[in-house]
N, C-alpha and C. Protein backbone atom coordinates (compact mmCIF):
# COMPACT_ATOMS: atom_id res chain seq x y z
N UNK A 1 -15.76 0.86 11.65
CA UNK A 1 -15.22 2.06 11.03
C UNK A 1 -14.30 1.67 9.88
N UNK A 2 -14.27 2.46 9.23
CA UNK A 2 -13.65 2.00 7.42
C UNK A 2 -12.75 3.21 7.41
N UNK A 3 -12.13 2.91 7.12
CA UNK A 3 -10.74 3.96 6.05
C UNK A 3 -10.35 3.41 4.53
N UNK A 4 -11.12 4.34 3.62
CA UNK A 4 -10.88 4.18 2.21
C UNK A 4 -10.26 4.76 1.32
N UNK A 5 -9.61 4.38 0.34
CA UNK A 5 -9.06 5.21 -0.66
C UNK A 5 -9.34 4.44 -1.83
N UNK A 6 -9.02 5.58 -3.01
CA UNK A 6 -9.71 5.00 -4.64
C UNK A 6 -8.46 6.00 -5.52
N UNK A 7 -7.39 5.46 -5.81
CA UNK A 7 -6.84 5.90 -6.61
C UNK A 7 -7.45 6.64 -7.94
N UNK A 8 -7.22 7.47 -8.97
CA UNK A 8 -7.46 7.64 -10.07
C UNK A 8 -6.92 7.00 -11.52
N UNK A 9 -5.68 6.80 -10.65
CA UNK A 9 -4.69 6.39 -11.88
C UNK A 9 -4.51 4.68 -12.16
N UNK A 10 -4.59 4.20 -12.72
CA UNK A 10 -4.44 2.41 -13.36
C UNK A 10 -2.99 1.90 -12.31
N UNK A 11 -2.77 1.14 -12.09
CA UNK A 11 -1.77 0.62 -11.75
C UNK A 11 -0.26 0.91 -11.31
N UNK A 12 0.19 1.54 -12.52
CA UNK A 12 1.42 2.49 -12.66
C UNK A 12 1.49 3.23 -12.14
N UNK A 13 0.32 4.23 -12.46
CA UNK A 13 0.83 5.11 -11.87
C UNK A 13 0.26 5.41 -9.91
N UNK A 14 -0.58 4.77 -9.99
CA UNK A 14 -1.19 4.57 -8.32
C UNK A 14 -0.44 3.33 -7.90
N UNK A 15 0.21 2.80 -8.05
CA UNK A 15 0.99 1.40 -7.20
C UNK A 15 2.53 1.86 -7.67
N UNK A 16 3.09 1.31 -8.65
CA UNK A 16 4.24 1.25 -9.11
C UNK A 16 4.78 2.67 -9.07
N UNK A 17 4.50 3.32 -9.48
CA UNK A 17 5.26 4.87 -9.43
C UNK A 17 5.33 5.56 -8.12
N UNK A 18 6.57 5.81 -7.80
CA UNK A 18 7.30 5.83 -6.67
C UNK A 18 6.28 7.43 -6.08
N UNK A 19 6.30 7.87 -4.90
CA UNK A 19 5.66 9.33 -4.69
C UNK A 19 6.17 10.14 -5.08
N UNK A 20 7.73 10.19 -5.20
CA UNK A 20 8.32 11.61 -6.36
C UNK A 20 7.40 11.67 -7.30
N UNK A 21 6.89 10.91 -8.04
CA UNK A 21 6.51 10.88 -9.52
C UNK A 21 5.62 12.30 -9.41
N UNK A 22 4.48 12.50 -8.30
CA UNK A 22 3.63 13.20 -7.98
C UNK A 22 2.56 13.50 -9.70
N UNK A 23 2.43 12.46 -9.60
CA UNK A 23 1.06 12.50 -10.92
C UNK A 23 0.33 12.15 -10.34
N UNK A 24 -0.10 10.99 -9.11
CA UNK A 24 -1.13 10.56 -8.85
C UNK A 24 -2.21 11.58 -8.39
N UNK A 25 -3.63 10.82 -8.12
CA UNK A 25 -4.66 11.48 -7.71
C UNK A 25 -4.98 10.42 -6.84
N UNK A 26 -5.97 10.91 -5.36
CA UNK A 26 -6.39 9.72 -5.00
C UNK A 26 -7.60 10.49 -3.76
N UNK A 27 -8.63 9.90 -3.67
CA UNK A 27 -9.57 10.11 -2.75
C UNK A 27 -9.44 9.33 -1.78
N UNK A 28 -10.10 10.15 -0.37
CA UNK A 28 -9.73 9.36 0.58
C UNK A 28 -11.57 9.33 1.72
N UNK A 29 -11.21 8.39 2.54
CA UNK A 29 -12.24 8.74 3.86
C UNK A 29 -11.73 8.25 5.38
N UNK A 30 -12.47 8.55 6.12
CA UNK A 30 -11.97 8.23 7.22
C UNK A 30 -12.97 7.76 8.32
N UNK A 31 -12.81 6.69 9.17
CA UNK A 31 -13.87 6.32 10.13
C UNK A 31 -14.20 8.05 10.76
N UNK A 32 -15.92 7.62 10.40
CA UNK A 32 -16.70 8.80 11.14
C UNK A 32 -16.86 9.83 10.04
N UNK A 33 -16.18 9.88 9.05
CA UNK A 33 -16.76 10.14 7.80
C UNK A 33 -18.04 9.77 6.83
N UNK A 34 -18.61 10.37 6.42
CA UNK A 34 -19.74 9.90 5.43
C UNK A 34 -19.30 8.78 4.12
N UNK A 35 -19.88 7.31 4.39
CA UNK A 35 -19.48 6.62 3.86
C UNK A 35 -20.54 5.85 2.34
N UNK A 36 -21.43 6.75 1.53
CA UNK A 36 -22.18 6.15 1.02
C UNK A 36 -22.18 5.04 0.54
N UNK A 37 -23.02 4.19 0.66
CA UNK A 37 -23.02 3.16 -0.83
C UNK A 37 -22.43 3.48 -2.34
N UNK A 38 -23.67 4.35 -2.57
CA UNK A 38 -23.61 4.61 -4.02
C UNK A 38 -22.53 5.27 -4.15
N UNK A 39 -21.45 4.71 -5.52
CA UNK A 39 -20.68 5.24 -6.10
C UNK A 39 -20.60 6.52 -5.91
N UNK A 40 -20.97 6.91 -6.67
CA UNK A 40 -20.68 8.63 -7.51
C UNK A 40 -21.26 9.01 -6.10
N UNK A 41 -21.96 8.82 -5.02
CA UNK A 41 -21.88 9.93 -3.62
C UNK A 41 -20.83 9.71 -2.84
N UNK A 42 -20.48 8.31 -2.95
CA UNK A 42 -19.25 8.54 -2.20
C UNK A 42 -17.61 9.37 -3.05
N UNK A 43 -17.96 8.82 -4.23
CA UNK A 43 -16.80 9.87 -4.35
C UNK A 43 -17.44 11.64 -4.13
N UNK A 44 -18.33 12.35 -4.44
CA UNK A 44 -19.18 13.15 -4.53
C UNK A 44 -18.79 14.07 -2.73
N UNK A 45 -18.66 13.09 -2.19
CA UNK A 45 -18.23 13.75 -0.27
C UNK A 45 -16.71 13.04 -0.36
N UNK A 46 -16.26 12.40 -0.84
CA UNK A 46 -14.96 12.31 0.31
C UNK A 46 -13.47 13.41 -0.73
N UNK A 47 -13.06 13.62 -0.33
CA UNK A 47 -12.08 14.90 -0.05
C UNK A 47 -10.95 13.96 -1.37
N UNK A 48 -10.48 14.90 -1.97
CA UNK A 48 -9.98 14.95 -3.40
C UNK A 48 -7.86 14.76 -2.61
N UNK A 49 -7.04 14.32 -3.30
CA UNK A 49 -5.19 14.38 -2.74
C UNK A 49 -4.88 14.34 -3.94
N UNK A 50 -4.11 15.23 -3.59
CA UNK A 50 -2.67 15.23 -4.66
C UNK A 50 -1.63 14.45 -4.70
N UNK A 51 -1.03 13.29 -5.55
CA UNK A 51 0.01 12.93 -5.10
C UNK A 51 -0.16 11.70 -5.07
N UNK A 52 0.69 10.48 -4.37
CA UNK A 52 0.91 9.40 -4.03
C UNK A 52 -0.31 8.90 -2.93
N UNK A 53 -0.62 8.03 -2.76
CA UNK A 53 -1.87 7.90 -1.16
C UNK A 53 -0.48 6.90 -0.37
N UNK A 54 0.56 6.74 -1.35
CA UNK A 54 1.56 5.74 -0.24
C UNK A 54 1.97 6.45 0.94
N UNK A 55 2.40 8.04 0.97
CA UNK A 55 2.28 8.32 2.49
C UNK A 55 1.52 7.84 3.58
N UNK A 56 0.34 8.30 3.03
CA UNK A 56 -0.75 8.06 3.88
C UNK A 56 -1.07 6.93 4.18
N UNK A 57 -0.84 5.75 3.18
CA UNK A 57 -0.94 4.21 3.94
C UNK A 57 0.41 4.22 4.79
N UNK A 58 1.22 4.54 4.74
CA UNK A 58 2.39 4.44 5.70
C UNK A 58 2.02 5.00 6.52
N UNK A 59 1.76 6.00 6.92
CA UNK A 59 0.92 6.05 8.51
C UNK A 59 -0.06 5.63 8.73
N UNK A 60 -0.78 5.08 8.21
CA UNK A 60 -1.99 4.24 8.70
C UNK A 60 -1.28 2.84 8.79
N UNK A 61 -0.41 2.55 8.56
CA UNK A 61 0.23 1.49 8.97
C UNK A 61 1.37 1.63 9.98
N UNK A 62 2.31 2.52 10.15
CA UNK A 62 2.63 2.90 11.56
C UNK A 62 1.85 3.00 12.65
N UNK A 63 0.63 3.68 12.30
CA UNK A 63 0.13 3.85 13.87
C UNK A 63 -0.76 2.60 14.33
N UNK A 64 -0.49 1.36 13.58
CA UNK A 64 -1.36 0.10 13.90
C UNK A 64 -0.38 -1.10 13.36
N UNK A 65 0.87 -0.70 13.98
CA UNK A 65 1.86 -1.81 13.83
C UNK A 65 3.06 -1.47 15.21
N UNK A 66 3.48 -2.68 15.09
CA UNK A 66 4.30 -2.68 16.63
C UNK A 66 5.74 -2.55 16.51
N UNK A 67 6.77 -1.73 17.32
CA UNK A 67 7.71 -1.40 16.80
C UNK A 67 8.75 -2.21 16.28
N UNK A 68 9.57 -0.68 15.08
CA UNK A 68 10.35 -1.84 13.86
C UNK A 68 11.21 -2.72 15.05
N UNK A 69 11.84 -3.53 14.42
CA UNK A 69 12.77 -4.22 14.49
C UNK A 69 14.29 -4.18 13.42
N UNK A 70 15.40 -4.06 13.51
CA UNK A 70 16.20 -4.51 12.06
C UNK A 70 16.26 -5.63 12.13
N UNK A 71 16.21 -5.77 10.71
CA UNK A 71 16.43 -7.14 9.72
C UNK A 71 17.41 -8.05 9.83
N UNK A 72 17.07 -9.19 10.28
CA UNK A 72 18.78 -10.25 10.54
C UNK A 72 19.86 -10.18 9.62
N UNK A 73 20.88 -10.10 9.99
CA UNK A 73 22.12 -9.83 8.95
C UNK A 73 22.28 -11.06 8.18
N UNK A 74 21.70 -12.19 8.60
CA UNK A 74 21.78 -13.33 7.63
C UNK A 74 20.55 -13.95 7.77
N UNK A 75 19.94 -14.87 6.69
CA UNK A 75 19.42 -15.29 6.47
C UNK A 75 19.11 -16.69 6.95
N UNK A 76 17.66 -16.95 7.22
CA UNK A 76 17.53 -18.41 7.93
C UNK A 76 17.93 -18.75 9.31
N UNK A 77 17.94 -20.29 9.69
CA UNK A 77 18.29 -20.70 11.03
C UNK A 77 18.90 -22.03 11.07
N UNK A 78 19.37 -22.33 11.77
CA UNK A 78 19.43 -23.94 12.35
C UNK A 78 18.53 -24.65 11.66
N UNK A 79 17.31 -24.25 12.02
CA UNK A 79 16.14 -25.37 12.26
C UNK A 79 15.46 -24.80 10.30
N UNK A 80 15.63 -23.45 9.70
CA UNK A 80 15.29 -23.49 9.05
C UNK A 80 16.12 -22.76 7.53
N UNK A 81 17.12 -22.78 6.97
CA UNK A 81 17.43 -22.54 5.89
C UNK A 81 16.99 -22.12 4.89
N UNK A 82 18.00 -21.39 4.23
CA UNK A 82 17.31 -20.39 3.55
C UNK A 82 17.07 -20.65 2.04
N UNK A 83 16.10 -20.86 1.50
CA UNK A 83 16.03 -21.59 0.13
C UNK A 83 17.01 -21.41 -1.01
N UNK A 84 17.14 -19.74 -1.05
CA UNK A 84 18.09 -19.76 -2.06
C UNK A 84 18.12 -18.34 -2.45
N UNK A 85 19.26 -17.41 -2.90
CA UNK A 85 18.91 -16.13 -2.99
C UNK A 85 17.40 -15.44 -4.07
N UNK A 86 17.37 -14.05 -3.74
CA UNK A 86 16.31 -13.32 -4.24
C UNK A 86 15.96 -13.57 -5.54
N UNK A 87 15.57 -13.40 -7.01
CA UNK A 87 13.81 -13.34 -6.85
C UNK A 87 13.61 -14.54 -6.36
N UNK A 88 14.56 -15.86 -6.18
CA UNK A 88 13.81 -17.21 -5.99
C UNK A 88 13.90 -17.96 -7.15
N UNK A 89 14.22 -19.48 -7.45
CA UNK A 89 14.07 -20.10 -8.62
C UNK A 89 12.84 -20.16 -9.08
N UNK A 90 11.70 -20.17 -8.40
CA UNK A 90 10.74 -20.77 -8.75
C UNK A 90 9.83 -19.10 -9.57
N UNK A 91 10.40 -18.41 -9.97
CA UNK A 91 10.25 -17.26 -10.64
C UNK A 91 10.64 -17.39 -12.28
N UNK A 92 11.42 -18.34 -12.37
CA UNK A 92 12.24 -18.79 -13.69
C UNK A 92 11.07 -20.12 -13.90
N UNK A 93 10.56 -20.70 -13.21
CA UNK A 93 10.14 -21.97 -13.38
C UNK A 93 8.60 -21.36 -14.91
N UNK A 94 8.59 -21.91 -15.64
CA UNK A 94 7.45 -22.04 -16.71
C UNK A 94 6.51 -23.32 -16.45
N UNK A 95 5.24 -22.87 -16.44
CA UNK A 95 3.92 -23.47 -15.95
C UNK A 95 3.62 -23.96 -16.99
C-alpha cells in the first residue's frame, strides 16, 4: 500500500514555505486508493488540497512513530562529545 503526494509548487513554496503561507497546492492518495501508472490518470483520480501537505505528513508520521521523548538539555556524552555548536564547521569548509 502507497501513500502519495505531488506538490504543485517548486520548492519554496511546497518545502520551504512555512503552512501559514497557504499558497501551496498539493494532491494526495491513500493505500486502497486508485493508484495509476500513467501520469495524467493518476493525477486525473486522486483528490486536489489546499494549502501546505506538511500537516498531513505530520500525521502520517505521528501515527507510525513511537512516543516523543524531550530533547537532552545538553549535548553529547562521556563516551561521545559533541563536535561543536550549530550549523557545524564543516558548512564554512570550501570544496
Amino acid at each position: 500500500d502507497t501513500t502519495f503526494r505531488l506538490g504543485a509548487s517548486g520548492h519554496i513554496a511546497g518545502i520551504i514555505s512555512p503552512p501559514s503561507k497557504k499558497k501551496a497546492v498539493w494532491w494526495g492518495t491513500e493505500p486502497g486508493m486508485p493508484n495509476p501508472a500513467d501520469p495524467d490518470a493518476w493525477l486525473a483520480a486522486a483528490p486536489k488540497h489546499e494549502g501546505s501537505w506538511w500537516p498531513d505528513w505530520t500525521a502520517w508520521l505521528e501515527r507510525r512513530s513511537a512516543v516523543k521523548v524531550p530533547a537532552p538539555s545538553q549535548l553529547g556524552s562521556a563516551e561521545h562529545a559533541p563536535l561543536g555548536d550549530a550549523p557545524g564547521s564543516y558548512v564554512r569548509e570550501r570544496c
